[in-house]
C-alpha atoms as a PDB file:
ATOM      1  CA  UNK A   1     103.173 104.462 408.384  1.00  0.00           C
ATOM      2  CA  UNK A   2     100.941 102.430 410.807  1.00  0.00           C
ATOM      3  CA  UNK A   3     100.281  98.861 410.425  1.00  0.00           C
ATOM      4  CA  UNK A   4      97.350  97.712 407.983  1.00  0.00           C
ATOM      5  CA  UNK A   5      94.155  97.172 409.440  1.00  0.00           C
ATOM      6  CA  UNK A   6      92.764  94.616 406.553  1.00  0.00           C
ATOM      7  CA  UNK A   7      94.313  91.782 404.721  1.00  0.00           C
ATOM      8  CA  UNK A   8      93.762  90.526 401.202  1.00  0.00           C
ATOM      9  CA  UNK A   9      93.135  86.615 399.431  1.00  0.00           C
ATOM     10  CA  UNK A  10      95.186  86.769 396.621  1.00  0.00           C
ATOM     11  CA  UNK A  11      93.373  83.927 395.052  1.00  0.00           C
ATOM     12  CA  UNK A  12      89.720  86.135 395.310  1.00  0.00           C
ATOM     13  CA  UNK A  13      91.267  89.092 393.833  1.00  0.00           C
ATOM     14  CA  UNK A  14      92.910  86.964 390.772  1.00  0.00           C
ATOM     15  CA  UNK A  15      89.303  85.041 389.936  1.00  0.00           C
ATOM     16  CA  UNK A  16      87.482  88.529 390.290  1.00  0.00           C
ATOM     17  CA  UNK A  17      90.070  90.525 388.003  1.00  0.00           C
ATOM     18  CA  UNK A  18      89.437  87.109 385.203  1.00  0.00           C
ATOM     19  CA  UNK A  19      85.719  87.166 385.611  1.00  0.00           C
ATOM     20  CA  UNK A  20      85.759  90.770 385.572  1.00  0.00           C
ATOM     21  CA  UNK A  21      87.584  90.548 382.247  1.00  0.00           C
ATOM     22  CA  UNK A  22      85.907  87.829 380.611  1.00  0.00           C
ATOM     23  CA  UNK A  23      82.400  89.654 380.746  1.00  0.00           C
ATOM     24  CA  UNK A  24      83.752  92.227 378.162  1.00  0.00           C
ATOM     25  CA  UNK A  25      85.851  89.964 375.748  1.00  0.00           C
ATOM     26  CA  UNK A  26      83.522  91.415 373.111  1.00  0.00           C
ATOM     27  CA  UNK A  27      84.335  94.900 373.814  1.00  0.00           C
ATOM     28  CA  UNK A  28      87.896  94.325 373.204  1.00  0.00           C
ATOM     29  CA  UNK A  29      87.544  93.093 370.354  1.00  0.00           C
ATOM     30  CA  UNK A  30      85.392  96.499 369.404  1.00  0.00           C
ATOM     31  CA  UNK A  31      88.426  98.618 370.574  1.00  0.00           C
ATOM     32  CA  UNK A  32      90.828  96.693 369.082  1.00  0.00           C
ATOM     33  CA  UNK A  33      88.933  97.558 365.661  1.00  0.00           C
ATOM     34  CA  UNK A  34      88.608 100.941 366.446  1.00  0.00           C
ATOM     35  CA  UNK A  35      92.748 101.275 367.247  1.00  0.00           C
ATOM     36  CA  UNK A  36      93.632  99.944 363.942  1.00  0.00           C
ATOM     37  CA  UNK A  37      91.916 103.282 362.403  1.00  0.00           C
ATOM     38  CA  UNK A  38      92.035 105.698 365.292  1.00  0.00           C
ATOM     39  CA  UNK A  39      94.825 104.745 367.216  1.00  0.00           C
ATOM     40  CA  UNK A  40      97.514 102.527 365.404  1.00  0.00           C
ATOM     41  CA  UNK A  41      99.986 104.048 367.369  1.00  0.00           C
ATOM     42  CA  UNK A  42      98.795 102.507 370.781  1.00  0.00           C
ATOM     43  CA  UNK A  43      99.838  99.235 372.149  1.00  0.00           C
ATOM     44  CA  UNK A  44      96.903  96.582 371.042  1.00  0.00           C
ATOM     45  CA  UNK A  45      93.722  96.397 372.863  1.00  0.00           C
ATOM     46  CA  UNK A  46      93.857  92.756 372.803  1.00  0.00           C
ATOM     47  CA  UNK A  47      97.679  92.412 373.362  1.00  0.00           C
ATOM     48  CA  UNK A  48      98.242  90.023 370.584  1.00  0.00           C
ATOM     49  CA  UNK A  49     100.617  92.359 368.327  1.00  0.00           C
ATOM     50  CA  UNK A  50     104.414  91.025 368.074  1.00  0.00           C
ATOM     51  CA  UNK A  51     106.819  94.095 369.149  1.00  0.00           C
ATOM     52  CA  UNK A  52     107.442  95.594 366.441  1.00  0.00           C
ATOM     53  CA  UNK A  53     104.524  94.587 364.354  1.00  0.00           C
ATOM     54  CA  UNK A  54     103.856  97.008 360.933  1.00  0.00           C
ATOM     55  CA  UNK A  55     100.961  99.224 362.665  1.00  0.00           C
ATOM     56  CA  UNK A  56      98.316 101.327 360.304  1.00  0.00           C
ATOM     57  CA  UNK A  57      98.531  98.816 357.462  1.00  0.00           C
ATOM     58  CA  UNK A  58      94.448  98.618 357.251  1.00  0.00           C
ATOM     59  CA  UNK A  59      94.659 102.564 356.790  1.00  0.00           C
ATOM     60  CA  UNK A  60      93.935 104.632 353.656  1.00  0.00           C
ATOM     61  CA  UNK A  61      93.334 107.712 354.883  1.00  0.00           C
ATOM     62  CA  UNK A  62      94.487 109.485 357.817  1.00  0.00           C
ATOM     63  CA  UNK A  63      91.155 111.392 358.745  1.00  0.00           C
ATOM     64  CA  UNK A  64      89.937 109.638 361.829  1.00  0.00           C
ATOM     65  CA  UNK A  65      93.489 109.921 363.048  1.00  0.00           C
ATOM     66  CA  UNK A  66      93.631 113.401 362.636  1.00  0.00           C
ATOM     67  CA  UNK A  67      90.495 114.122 363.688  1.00  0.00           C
ATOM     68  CA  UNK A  68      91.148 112.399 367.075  1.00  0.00           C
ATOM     69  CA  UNK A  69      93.765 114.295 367.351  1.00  0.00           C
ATOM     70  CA  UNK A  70      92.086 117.650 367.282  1.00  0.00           C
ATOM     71  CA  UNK A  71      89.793 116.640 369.631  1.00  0.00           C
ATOM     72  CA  UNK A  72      92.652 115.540 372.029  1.00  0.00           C
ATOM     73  CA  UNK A  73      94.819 119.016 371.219  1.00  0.00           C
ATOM     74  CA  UNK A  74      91.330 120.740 372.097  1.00  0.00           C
ATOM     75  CA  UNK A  75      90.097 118.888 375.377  1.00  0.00           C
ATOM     76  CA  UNK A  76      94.163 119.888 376.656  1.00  0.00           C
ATOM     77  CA  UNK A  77      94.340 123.214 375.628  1.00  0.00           C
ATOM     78  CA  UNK A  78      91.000 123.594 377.425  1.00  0.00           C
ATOM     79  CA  UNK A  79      91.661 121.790 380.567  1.00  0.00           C
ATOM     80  CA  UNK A  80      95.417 122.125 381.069  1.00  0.00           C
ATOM     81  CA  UNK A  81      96.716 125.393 379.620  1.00  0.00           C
ATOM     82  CA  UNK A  82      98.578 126.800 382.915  1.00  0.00           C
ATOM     83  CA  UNK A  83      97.574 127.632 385.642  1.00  0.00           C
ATOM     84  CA  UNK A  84      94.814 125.574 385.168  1.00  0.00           C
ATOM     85  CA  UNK A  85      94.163 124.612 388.660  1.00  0.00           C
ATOM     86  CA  UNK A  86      94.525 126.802 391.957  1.00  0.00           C
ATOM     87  CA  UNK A  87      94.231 126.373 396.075  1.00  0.00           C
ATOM     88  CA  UNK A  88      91.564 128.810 397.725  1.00  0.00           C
ATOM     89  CA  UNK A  89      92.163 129.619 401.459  1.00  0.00           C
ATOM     90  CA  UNK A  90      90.210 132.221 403.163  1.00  0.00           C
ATOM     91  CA  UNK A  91      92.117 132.128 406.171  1.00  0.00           C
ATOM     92  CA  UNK A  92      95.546 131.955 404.428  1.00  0.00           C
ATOM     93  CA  UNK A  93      95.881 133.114 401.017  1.00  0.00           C
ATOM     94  CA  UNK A  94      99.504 133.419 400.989  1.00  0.00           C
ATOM     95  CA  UNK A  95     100.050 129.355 401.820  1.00  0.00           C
ATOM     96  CA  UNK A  96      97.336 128.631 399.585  1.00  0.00           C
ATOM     97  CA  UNK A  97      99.090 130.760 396.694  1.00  0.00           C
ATOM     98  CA  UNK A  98     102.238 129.437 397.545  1.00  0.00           C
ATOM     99  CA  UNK A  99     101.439 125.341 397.681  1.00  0.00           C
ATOM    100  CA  UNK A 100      99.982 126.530 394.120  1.00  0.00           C
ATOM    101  CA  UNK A 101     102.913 127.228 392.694  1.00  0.00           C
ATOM    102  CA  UNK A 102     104.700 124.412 394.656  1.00  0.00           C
ATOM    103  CA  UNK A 103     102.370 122.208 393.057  1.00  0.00           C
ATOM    104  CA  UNK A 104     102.721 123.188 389.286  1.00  0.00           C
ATOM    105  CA  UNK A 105     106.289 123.665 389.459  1.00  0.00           C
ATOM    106  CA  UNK A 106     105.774 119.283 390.756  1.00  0.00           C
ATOM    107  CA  UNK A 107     103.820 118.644 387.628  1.00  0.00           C
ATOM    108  CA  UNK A 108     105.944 121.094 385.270  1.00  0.00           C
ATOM    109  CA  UNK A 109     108.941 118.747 386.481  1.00  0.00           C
ATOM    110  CA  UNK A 110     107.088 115.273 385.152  1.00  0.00           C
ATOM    111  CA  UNK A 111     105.780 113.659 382.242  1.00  0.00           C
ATOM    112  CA  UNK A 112     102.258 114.901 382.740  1.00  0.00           C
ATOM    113  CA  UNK A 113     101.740 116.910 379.179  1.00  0.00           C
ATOM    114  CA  UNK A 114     103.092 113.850 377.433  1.00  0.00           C
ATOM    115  CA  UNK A 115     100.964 111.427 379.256  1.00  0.00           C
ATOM    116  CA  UNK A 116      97.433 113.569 379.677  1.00  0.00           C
ATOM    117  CA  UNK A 117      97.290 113.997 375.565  1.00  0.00           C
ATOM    118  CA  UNK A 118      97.906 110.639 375.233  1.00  0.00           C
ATOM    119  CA  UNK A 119      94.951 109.676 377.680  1.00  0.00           C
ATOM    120  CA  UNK A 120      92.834 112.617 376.117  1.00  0.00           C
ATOM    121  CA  UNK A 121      93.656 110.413 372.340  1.00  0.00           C
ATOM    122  CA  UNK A 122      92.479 107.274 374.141  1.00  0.00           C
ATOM    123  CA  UNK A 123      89.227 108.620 375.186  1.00  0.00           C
ATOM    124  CA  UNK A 124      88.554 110.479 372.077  1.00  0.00           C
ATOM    125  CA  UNK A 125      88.607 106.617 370.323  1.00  0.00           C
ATOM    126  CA  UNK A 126      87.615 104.256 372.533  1.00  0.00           C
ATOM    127  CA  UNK A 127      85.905 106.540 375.622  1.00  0.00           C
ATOM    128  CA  UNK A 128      87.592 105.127 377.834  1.00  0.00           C
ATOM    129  CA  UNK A 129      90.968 105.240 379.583  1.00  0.00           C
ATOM    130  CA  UNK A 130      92.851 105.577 382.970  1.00  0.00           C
ATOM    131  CA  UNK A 131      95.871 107.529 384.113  1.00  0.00           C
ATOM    132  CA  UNK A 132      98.351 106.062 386.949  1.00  0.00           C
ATOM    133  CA  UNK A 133     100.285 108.086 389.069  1.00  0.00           C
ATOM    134  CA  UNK A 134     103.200 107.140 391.189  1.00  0.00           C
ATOM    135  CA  UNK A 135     105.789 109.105 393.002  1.00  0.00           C
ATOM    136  CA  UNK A 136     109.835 108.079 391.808  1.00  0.00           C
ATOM    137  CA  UNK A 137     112.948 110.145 393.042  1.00  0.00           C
ATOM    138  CA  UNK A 138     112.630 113.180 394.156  1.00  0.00           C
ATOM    139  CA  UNK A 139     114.674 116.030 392.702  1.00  0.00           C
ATOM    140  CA  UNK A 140     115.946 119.641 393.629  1.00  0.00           C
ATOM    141  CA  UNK A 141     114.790 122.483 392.028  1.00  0.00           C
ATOM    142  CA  UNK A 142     116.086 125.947 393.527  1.00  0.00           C
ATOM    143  CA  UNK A 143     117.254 124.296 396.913  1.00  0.00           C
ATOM    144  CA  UNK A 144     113.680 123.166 397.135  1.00  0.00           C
ATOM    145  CA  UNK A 145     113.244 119.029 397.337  1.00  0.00           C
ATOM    146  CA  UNK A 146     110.677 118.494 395.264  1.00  0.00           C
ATOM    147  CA  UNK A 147     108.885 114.332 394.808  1.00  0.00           C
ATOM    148  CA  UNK A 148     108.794 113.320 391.001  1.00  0.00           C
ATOM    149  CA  UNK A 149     105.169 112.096 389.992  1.00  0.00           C
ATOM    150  CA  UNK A 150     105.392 109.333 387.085  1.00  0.00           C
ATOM    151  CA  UNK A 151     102.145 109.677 385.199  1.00  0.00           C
ATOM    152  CA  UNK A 152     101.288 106.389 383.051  1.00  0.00           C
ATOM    153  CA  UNK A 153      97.934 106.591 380.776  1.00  0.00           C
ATOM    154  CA  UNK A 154      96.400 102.995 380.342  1.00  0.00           C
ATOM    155  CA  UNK A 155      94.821 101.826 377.598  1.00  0.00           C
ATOM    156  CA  UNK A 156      91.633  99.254 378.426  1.00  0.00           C
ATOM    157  CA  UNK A 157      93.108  96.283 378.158  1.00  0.00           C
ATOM    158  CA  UNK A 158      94.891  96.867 381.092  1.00  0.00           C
ATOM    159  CA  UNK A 159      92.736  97.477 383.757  1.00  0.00           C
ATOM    160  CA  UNK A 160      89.132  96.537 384.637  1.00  0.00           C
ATOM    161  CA  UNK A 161      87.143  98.276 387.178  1.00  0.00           C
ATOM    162  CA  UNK A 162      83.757  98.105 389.164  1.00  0.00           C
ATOM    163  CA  UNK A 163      81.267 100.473 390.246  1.00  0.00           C
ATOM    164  CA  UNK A 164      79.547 101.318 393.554  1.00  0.00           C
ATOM    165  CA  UNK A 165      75.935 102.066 393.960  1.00  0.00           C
ATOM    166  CA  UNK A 166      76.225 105.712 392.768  1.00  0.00           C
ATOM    167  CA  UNK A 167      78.256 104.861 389.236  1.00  0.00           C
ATOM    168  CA  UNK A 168      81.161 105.751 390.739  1.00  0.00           C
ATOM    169  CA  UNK A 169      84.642 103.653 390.433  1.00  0.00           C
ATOM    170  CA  UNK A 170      85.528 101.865 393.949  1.00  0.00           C
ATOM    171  CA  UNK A 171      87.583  98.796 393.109  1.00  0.00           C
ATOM    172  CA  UNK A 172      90.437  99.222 390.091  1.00  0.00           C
ATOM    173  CA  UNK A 173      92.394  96.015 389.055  1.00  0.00           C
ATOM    174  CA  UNK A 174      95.360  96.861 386.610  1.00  0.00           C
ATOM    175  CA  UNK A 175      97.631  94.185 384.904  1.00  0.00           C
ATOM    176  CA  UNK A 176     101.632  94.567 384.679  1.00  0.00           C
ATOM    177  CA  UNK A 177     104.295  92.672 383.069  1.00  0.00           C
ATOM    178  CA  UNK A 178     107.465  92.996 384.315  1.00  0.00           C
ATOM    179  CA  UNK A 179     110.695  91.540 383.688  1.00  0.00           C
ATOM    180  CA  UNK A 180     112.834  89.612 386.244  1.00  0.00           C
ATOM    181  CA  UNK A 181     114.879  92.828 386.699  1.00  0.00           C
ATOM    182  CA  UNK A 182     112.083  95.307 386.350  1.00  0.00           C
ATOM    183  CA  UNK A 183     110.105  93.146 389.387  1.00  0.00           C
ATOM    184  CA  UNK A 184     113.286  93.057 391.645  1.00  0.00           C
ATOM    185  CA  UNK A 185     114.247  96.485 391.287  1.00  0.00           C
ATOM    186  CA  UNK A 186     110.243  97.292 391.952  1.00  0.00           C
ATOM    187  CA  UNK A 187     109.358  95.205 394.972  1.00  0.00           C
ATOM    188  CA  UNK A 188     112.530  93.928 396.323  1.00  0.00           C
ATOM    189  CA  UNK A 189     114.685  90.296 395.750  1.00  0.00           C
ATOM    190  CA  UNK A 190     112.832  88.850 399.403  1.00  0.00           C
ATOM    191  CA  UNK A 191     109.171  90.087 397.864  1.00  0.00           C
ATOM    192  CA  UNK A 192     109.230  87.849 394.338  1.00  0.00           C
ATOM    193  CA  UNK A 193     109.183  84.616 393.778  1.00  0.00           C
ATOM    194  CA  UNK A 194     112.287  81.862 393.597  1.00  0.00           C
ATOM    195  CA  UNK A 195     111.130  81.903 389.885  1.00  0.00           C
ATOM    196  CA  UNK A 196     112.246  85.654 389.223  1.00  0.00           C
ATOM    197  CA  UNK A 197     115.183  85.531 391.319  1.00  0.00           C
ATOM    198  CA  UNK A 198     116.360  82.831 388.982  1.00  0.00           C
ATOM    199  CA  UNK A 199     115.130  84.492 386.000  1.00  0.00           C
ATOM    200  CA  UNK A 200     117.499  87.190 387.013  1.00  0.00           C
ATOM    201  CA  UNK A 201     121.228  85.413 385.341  1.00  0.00           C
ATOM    202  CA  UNK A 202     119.231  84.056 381.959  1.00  0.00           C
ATOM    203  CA  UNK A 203     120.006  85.430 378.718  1.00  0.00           C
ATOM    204  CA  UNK A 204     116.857  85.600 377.511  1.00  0.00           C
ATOM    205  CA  UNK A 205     114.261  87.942 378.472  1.00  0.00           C
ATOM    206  CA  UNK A 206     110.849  86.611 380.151  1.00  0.00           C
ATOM    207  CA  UNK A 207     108.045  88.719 381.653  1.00  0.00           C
ATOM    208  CA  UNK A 208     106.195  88.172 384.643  1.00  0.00           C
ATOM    209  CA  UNK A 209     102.556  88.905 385.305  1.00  0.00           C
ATOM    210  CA  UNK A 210     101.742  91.416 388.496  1.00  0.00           C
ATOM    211  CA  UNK A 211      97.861  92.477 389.800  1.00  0.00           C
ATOM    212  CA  UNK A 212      97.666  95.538 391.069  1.00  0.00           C
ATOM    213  CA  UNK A 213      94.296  96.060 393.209  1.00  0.00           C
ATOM    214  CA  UNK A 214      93.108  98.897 394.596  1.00  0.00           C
ATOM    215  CA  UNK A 215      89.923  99.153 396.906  1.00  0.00           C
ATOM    216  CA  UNK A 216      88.744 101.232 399.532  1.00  0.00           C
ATOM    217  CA  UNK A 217      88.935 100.272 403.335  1.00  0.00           C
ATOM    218  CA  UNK A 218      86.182 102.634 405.191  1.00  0.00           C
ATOM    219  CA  UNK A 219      87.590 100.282 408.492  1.00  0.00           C
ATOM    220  CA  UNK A 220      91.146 102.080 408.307  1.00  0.00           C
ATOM    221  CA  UNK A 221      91.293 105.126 409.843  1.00  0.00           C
ATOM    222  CA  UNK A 222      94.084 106.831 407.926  1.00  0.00           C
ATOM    223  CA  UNK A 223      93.543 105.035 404.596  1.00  0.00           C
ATOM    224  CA  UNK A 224      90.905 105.576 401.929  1.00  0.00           C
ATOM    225  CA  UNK A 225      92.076 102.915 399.867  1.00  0.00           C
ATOM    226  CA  UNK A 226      94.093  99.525 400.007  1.00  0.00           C
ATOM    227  CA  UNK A 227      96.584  98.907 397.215  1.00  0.00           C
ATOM    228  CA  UNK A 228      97.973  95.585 396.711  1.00  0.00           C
ATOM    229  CA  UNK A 229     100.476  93.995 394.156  1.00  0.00           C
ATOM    230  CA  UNK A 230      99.974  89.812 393.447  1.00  0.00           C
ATOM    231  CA  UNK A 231     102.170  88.521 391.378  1.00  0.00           C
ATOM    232  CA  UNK A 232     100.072  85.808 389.329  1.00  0.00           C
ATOM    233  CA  UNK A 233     101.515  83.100 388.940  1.00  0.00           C
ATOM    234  CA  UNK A 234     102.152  82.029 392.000  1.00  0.00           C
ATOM    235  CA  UNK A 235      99.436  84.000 393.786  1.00  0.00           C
ATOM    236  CA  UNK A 236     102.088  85.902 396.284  1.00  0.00           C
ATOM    237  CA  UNK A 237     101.107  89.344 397.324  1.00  0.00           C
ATOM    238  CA  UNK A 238     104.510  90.722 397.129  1.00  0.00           C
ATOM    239  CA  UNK A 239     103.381  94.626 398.177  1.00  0.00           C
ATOM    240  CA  UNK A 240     100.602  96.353 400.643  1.00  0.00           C
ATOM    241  CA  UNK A 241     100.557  99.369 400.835  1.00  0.00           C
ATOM    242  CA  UNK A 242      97.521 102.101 400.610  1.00  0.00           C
ATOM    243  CA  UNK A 243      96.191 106.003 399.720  1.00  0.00           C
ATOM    244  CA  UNK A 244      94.858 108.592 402.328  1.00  0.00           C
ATOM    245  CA  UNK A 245      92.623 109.840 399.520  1.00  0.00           C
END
C-alpha cells in the first residue's frame, strides 16, 4: 500500500476523544440506568462493574427485557433474513451474481448473526450503538480462500463520535483495553511501549489503554479515511493505517 499522505498529533486526538467524552457524562449515566432494566446482560455503560459482578439484581420483572428483545428478533428478521442484500450489474450479471454469493458465503463464515442482534438489543435500549469490523485469518471454503470479517458491536461507552455539516458521522474515536499479550500480538513487540514489553513475564494481569481514531483524509488519493491506534499512556501512535471507503 502507498505511503500516507497525512500525519496525526497523538496528543490532539487524546484531548479531543476526553473533551468529546466529558460533554455527555450525563448521558452515561442515563444509559447506565436504562442497562440495569433493559440490558443487564451488557458490559456497563459507565465501566465501573467488577468482572463478575451479580447483574439484574434491581429487576422484578423481566418485561422490558423481553420486550427489547422482540424488537431486536424483529428489526433482524426484517433486515437480515438471507439473501438480504444483492450486487446489480447491467453489463455483467453473471459477476455481479457471483461476488453475491461470494460475499454471503464471507459473512455466513463470521460472527455477524451473533454480533448484529446484539447491536439491534443495544439500539432498541439506549438508541444508540456501533458495529466494528475487522478482517482476521482467512480460511478455505471449497478450494476458495476466503478473508474472515470479525464483527464487534460497541456499546456507548466505548466510542464517541462527531458530526459533519450534514448530520452525518466523519470522525469516530473508540477506546480499547488490551492486555500486555493481547497489544503485542495486535501491533507488534517494536510498536508498544517498554512498559508492555515488560508487562509481558508478570504474573498478574494489567490492561493497557489504546485510541483508535478514524477520520477522513479528502487529500489522499486512495484513502477515504485515516485510522490510527495511540496507545494512551504514553501518547505513542503504535499503528497507521487507513480505508478506501
Amino acid at each position: 500500500m502507498a505511503a500516507l499522505s497525512w500525519a496525526v498529533d497523538a496528543d490532539k486526538v487524546i484531548q479531543r476523544f476526553h473533551d468529546l467524552k466529558g460533554k455527555r457524562t450525563t448521558w452515561e449515566t442515563l444509559w447506565d440506568d436504562i442497562a440495569d432494566y433493559i440490558l443487564p446482560s451488557a458490559q456497563s455503560i459507565l465501566g465501573d462493574q467488577t468482572p463478575g459482578h451479580k447483574k439484574g439484581q434491581l429487576l422484578f420483572t423481566n418485561a422490558a427485557i423481553q420486550a427489547n428483545n422482540f424488537f431486536a428478533s424483529g428489526l433482524y428478521s426484517h433486515l437480515n433474513s438471507p439473501p438480504w442484500f444483492k450486487i446489480s450489474m447491467d453489463d455483467d450479471p453473471f459477476w455481479a451474481d457471483m461476488a453475491t454469493r461470494r460475499l454471503h458465503d464471507i459473512i455466513a463464515g463470521s460472527n455477524f448473526n451473533m454480533a448484529i442482534y446484539e447491536l439491534y438489543r443495544a439500539l432498541g435500549a439506549l438508541n444508540t450503538c456501533a458495529v466494528y469490523v475487522d478482517m482476521r485469518k482467512e480460511y478455505q471454503q471449497g478450494g476458495v480462500v476466503l478473508p474472515r470479517l470479525n464483527f464487534r458491536p460497541l456499546y456507548a461507552k466505548w466510542y464517541v463520535f462527531e458530526e459533519d455539516s450534514s448530520g452525518q458521522v466523519s470522525h469516530l474515536y473508540r477506546q480499547i483495553y488490551l492486555t500486555a499479550h493481547q497489544a503485542v500480538q495486535e501491533f507488534g513487540k517494536e510498536a508498544v511501549s517498554d512498559e508492555i514489553i515488560q508487562a509481558l513475564d508478570d504474573t498478574q494481569t494489567k490492561y493497557f489503554e489504546f485510541l483508535q481514531y478514524i477520520f477522513p483524509t479528502p487529500e489522499d488519493p486512495i484513502r477515504a479515511y485515516g485510522s490510527v491506534y495511540i496507545q494512551v499512556k504514553d501518547h505513542k501512535i503504535v499503528r497507521q493505517s487507513g480505508y478506501m471507503e
